[in-house]
Protein backbone atom coordinates (compact mmCIF):
# COMPACT_ATOMS: atom_id res chain seq x y z
CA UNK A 1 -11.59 7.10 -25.90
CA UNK A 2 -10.72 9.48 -22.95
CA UNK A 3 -6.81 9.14 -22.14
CA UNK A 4 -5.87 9.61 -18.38
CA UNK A 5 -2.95 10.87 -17.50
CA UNK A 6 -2.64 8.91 -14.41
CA UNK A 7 -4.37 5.80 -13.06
CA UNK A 8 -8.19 5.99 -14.41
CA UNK A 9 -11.22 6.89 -11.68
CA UNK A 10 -11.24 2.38 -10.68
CA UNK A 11 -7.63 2.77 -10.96
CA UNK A 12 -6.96 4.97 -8.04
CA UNK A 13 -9.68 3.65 -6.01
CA UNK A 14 -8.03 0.30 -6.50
CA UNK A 15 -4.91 1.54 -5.28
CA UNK A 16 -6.44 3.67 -2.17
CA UNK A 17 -8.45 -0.09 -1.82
CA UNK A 18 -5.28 -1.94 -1.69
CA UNK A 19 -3.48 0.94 0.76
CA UNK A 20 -6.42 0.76 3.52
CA UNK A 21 -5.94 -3.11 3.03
CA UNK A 22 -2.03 -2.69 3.59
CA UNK A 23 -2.52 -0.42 6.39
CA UNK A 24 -5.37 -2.74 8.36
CA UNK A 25 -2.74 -5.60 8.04
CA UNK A 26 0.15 -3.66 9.66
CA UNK A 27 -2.31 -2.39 12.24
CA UNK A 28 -3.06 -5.82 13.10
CA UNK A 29 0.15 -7.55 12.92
CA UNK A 30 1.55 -4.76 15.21
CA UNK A 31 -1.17 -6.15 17.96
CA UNK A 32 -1.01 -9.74 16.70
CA UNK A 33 0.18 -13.14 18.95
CA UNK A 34 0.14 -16.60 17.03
CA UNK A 35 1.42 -18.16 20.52
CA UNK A 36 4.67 -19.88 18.69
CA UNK A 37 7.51 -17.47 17.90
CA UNK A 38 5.67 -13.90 16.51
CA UNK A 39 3.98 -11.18 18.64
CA UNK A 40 3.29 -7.99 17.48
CA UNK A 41 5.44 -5.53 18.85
CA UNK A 42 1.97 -3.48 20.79
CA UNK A 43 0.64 -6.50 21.24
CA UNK A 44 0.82 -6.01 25.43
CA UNK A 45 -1.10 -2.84 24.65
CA UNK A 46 -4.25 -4.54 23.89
CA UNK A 47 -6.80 -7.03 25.85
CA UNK A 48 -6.46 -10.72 24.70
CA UNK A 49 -9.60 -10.68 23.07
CA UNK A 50 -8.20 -8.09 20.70
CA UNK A 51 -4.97 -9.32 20.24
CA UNK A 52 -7.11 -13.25 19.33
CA UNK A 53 -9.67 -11.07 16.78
CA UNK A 54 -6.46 -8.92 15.40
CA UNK A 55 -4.27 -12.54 14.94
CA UNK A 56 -7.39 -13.88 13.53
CA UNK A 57 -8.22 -11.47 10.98
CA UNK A 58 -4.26 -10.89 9.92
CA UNK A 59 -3.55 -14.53 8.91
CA UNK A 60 -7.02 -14.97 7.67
CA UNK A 61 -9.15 -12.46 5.88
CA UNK A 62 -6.27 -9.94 6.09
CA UNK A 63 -3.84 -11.93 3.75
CA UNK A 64 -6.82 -13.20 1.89
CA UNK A 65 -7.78 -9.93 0.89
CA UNK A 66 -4.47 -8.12 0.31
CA UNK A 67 -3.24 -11.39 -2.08
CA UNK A 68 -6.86 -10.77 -3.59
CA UNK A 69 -6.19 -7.18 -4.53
CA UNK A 70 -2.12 -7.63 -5.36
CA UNK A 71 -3.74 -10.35 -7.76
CA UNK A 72 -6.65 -8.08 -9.47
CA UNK A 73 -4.19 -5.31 -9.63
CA UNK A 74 -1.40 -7.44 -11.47
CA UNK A 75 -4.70 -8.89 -13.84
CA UNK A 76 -5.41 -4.97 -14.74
CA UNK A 77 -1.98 -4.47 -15.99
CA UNK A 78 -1.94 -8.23 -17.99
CA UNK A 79 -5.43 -7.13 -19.00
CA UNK A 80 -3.89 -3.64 -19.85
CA UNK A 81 -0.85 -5.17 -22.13
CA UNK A 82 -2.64 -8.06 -23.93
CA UNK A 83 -6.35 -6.55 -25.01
CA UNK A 84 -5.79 -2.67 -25.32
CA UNK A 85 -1.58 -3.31 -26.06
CA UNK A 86 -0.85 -0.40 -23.76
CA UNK A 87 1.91 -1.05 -21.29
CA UNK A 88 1.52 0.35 -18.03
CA UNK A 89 4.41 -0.97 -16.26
CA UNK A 90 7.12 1.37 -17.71
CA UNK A 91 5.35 4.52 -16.52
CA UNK A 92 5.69 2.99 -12.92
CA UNK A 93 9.01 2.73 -13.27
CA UNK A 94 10.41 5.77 -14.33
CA UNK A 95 6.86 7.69 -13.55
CA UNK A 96 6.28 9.32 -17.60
CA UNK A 97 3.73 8.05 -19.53
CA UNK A 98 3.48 8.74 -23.31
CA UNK A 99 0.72 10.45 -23.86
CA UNK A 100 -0.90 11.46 -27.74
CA UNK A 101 -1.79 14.99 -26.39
CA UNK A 102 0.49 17.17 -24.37
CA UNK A 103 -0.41 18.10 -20.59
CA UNK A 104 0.59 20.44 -18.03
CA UNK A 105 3.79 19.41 -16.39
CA UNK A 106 3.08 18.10 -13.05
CA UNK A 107 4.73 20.61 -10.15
CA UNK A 108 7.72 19.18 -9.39
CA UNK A 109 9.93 22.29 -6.59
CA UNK A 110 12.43 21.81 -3.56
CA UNK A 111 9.55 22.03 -1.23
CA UNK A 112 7.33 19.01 -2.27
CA UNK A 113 10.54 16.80 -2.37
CA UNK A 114 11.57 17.91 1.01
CA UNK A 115 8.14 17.58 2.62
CA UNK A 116 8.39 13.97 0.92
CA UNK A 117 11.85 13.28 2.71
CA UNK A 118 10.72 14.55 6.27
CA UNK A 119 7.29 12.40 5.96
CA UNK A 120 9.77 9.25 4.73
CA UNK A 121 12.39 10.21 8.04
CA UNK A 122 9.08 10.35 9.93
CA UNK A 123 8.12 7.33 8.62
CA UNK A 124 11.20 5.60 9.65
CA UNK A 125 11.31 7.05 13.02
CA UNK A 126 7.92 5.53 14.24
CA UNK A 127 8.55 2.28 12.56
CA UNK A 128 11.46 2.05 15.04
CA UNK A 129 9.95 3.17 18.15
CA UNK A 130 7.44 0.45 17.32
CA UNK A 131 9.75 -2.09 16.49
CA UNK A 132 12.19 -1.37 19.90
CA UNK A 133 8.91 -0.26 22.37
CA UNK A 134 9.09 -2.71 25.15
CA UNK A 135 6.23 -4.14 27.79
C-alpha cells in the first residue's frame, strides 16, 4: 500500500472541492437579500435579479452542498479510524503525521511564514472594507 504523506490524490481534490464550495457561498452571501433582517454587505452592487438568483442559491443549493461535503469529509476520517485504524485527526492538529518511512522535511524559513502573515493581514483588511462599504 502506497503511504502519502499528505492528503491522498481524492483527498486534496476533496478539500480544493469543499474550498470552491466555501468560496461560492461567501461570494453569494456578500450579494445576498432574504428581505427580513440580512443583506449582503455588496448587495446594492448588483441588479435584483442577481441579488434573487445569489439569495436563492446561498440558502438552497449553497448550504446543501457545503453540509454535503463537511459531511463526506467528516465520513472519510470515521471511515479512516474505524476500517484502516489510522487516525487522521491528530496530524491536523499539530500538522506531523507518523509516517513508517522517513521523508524530506517540508521547507519551513522566515519568508514563507511572513508571506503567510501579510496574505492573513490582507485577508483581514478586505473582509473589513466589505463588511463597513456603504451604498
Amino acid at each position: 500500500m502506497l503511504g502519502w504523506s499528505g492528503h491522498n490524490p481524492l483527498g486534496s481534490w476533496s478539500v480544493v472541492v469543499l474550498l470552491l464550495a466555501l468560496a461560492v457561498q461567501v461570494a453569494t452571501g456578500l450579494v445576498s437579500d432574504d428581505e427580513i433582517a440580512n443583506v449582503g454587505p455588496l448587495s446594492f452592487l448588483v441588479p435584483g435579479k442577481w441579488v434573487t438568483w445569489a439569495t436563492s442559491w446561498h440558502k438552497d443549493w449553497g448550504q446543501s452542498i457545503v453540509l454535503l461535503l463537511v459531511i463526506l469529509h467528516v465520513s472519510a476520517l470515521v471511515w479512516y479510524r474505524v476500517k484502516k485504524n489510522i487516525s487522521l485527526v491528530p496530524a491536523m492538529l499539530h500538522g506531523d503525521k507518523l509516517l513508517p518511512e522517513p521523508v524530506t522535511a517540508s521547507q519551513d524559513h522566515f519568508v514563507p511564514r511572513l508571506l503567510a502573515f501579510v496574505v492573513l493581514m490582507l485577508s483581514a483588511l478586505t473582509v473589513y472594507f466589505l463588511v463597513t462599504i456603504q451604498p
